[in-house]
C-alpha atoms as a PDB file:
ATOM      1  CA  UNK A   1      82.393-117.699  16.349  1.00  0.00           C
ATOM      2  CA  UNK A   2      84.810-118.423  13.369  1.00  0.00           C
ATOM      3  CA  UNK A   3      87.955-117.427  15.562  1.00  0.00           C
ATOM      4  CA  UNK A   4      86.845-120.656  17.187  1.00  0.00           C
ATOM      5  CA  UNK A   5      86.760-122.563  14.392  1.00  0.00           C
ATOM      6  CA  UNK A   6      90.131-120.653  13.004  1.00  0.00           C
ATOM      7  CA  UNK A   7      91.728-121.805  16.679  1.00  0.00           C
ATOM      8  CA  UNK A   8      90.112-125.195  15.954  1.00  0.00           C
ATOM      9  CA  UNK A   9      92.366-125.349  12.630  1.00  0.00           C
ATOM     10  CA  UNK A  10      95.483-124.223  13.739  1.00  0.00           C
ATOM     11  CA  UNK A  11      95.313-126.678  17.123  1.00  0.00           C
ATOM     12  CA  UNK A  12      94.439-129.325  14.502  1.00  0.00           C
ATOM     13  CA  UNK A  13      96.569-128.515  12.195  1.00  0.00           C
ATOM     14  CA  UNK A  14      93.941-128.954   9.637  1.00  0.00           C
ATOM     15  CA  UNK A  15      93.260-126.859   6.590  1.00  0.00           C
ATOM     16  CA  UNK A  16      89.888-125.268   5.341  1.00  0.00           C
ATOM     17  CA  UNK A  17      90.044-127.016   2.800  1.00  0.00           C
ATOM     18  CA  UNK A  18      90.192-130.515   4.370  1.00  0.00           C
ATOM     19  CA  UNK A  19      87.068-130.207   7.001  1.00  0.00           C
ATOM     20  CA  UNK A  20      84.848-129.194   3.825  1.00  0.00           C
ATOM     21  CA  UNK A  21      86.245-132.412   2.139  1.00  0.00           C
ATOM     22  CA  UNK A  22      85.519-134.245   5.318  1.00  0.00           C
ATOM     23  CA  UNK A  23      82.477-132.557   6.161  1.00  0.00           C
ATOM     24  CA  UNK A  24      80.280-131.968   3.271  1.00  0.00           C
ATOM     25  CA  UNK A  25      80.516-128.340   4.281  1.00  0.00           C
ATOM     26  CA  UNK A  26      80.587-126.224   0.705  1.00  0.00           C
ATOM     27  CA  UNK A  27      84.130-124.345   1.267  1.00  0.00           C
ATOM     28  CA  UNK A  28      82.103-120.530   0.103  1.00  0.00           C
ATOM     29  CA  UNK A  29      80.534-121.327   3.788  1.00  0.00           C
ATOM     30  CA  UNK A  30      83.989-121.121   5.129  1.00  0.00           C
ATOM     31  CA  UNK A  31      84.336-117.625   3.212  1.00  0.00           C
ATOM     32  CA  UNK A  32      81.319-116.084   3.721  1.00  0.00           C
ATOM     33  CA  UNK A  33      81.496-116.754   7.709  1.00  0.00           C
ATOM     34  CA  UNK A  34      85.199-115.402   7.606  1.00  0.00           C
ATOM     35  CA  UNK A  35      83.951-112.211   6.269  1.00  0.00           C
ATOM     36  CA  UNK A  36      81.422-111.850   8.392  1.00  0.00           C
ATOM     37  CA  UNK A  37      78.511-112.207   5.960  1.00  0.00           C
ATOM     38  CA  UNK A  38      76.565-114.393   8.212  1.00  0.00           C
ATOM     39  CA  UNK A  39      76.796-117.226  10.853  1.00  0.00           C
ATOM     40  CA  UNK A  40      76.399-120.848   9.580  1.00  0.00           C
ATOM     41  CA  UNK A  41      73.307-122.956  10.510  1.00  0.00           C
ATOM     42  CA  UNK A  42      73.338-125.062  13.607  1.00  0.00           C
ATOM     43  CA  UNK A  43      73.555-128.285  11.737  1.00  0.00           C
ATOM     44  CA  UNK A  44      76.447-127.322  10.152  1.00  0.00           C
ATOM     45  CA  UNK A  45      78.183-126.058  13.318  1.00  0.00           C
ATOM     46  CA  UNK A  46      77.379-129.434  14.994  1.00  0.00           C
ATOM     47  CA  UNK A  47      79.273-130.770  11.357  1.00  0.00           C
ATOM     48  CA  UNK A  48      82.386-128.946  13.077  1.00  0.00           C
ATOM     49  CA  UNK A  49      81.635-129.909  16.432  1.00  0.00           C
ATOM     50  CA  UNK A  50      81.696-133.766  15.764  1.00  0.00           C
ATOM     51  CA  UNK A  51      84.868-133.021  12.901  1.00  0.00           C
ATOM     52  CA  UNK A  52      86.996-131.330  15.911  1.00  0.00           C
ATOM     53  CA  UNK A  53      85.836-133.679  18.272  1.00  0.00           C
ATOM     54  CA  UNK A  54      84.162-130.854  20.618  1.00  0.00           C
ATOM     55  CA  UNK A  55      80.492-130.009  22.057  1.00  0.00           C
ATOM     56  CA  UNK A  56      78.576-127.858  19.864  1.00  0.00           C
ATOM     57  CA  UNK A  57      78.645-125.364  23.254  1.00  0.00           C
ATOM     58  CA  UNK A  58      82.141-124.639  22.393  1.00  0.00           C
ATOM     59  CA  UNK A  59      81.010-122.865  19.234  1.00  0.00           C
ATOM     60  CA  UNK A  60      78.298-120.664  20.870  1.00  0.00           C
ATOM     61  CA  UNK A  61      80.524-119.093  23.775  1.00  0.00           C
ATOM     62  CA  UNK A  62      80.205-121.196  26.774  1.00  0.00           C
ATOM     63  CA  UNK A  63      83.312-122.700  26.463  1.00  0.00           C
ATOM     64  CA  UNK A  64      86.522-120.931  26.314  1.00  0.00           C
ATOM     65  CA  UNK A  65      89.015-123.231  24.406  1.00  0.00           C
ATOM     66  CA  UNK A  66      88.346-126.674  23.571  1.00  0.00           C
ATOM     67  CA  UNK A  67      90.238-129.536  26.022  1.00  0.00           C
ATOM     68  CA  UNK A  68      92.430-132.139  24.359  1.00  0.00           C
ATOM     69  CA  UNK A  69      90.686-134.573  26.171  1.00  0.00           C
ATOM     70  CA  UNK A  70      87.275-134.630  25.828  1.00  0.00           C
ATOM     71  CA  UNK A  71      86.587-136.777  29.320  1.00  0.00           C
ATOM     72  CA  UNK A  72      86.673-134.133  32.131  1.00  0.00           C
ATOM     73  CA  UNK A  73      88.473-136.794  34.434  1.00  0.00           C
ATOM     74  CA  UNK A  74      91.253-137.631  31.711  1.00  0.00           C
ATOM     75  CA  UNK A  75      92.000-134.119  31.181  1.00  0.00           C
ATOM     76  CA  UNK A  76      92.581-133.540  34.946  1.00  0.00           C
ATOM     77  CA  UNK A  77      94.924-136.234  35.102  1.00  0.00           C
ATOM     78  CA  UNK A  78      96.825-135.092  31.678  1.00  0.00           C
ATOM     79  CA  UNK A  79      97.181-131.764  33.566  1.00  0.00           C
ATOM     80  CA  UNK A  80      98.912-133.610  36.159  1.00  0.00           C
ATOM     81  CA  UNK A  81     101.242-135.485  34.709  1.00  0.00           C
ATOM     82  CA  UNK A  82     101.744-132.365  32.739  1.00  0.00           C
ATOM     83  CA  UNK A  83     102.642-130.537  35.170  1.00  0.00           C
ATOM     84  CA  UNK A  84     105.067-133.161  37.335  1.00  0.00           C
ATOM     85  CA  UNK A  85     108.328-132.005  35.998  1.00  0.00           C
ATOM     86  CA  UNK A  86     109.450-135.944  36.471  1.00  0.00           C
ATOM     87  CA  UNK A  87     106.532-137.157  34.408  1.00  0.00           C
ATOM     88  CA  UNK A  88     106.224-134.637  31.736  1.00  0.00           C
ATOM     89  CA  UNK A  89     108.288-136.033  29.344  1.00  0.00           C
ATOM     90  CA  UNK A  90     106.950-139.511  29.412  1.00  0.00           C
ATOM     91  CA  UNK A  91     103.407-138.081  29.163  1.00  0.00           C
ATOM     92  CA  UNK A  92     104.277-135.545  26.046  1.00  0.00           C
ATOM     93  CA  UNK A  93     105.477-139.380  24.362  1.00  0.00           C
ATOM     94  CA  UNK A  94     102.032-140.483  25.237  1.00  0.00           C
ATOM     95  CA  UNK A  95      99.625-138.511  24.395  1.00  0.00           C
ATOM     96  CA  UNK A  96      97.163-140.179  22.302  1.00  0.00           C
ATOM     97  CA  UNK A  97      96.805-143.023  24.917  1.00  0.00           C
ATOM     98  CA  UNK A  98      93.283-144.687  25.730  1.00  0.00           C
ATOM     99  CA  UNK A  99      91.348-143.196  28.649  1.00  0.00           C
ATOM    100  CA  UNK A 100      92.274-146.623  30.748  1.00  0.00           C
ATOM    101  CA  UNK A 101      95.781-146.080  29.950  1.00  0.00           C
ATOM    102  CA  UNK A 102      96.224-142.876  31.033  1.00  0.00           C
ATOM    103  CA  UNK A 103      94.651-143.884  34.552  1.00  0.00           C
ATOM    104  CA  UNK A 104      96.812-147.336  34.730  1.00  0.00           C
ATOM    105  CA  UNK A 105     100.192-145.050  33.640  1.00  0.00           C
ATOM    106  CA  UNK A 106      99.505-142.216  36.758  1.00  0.00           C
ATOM    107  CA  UNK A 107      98.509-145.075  38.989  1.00  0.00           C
ATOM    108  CA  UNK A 108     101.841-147.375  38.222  1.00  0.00           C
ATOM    109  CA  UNK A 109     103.896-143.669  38.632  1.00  0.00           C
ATOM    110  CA  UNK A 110     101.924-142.976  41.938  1.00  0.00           C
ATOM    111  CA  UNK A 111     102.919-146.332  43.289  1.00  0.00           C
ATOM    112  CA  UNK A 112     106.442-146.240  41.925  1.00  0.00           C
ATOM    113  CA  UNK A 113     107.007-142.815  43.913  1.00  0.00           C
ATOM    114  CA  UNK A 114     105.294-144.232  46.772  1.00  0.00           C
ATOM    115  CA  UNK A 115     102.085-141.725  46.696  1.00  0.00           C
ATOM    116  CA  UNK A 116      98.800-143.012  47.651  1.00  0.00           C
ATOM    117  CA  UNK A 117      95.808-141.867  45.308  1.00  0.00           C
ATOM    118  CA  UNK A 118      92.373-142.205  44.725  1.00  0.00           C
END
């Protein structure tokens, strides 16, 4: 469980130090779970959840890695436009758009190439 959370920080970008700041989470927590001395409560596992912005399932193994998008049907579209060489680059510049964003933007590119979509 804490190479999830140590994935969680490097993805973030975040340091120990500044989830138990934002979390209430006493940093010898962070210690004792890297060394293996035991596994933290639920509650505070659901702290990290909501911090990292992922379910609390991701923590207890039935979730491989964490999307960037939590919606299901945003991350399928990401993926998309992530992978349309002609569209990447736009889409890496817009990343942290709104969910209706996203949609309008691959809608407005669909149309532009002339591709009919859902």
């Amino acid at each position: 469980m804490y190479e999830k959370y140590k994935f969680l920080l490097e993805s973030k970008g975040v340091k120990t130090a500044e989830v138990s700041r934002s979390t209430g989470i006493d940093p010898a927590t962070f210690s004792h779970w890297k060394k293996g001395k035991y596994e933290p409560k639920k509650e505070t596992i659901q702290k990290l959840a909501d911090y990292f912005g992922v379910p609390l399932s991701y923590f207890y193994g039935e979730e491989k890695e964490p999307s960037y998008y939590i919606d299901d049907e945003v991350a399928e579209i990401a993926q998309q436009l992530h992978d349309d060489p002609d569209l990447r680059l736009m889409f890496m510049a817009a990343r942290d758009m709104p969910k209706e964003d996203i949609i309008a933007f691959r809608q407005l590119m669909s149309k532009w190439r002339g591709e009919d979509i859902d």
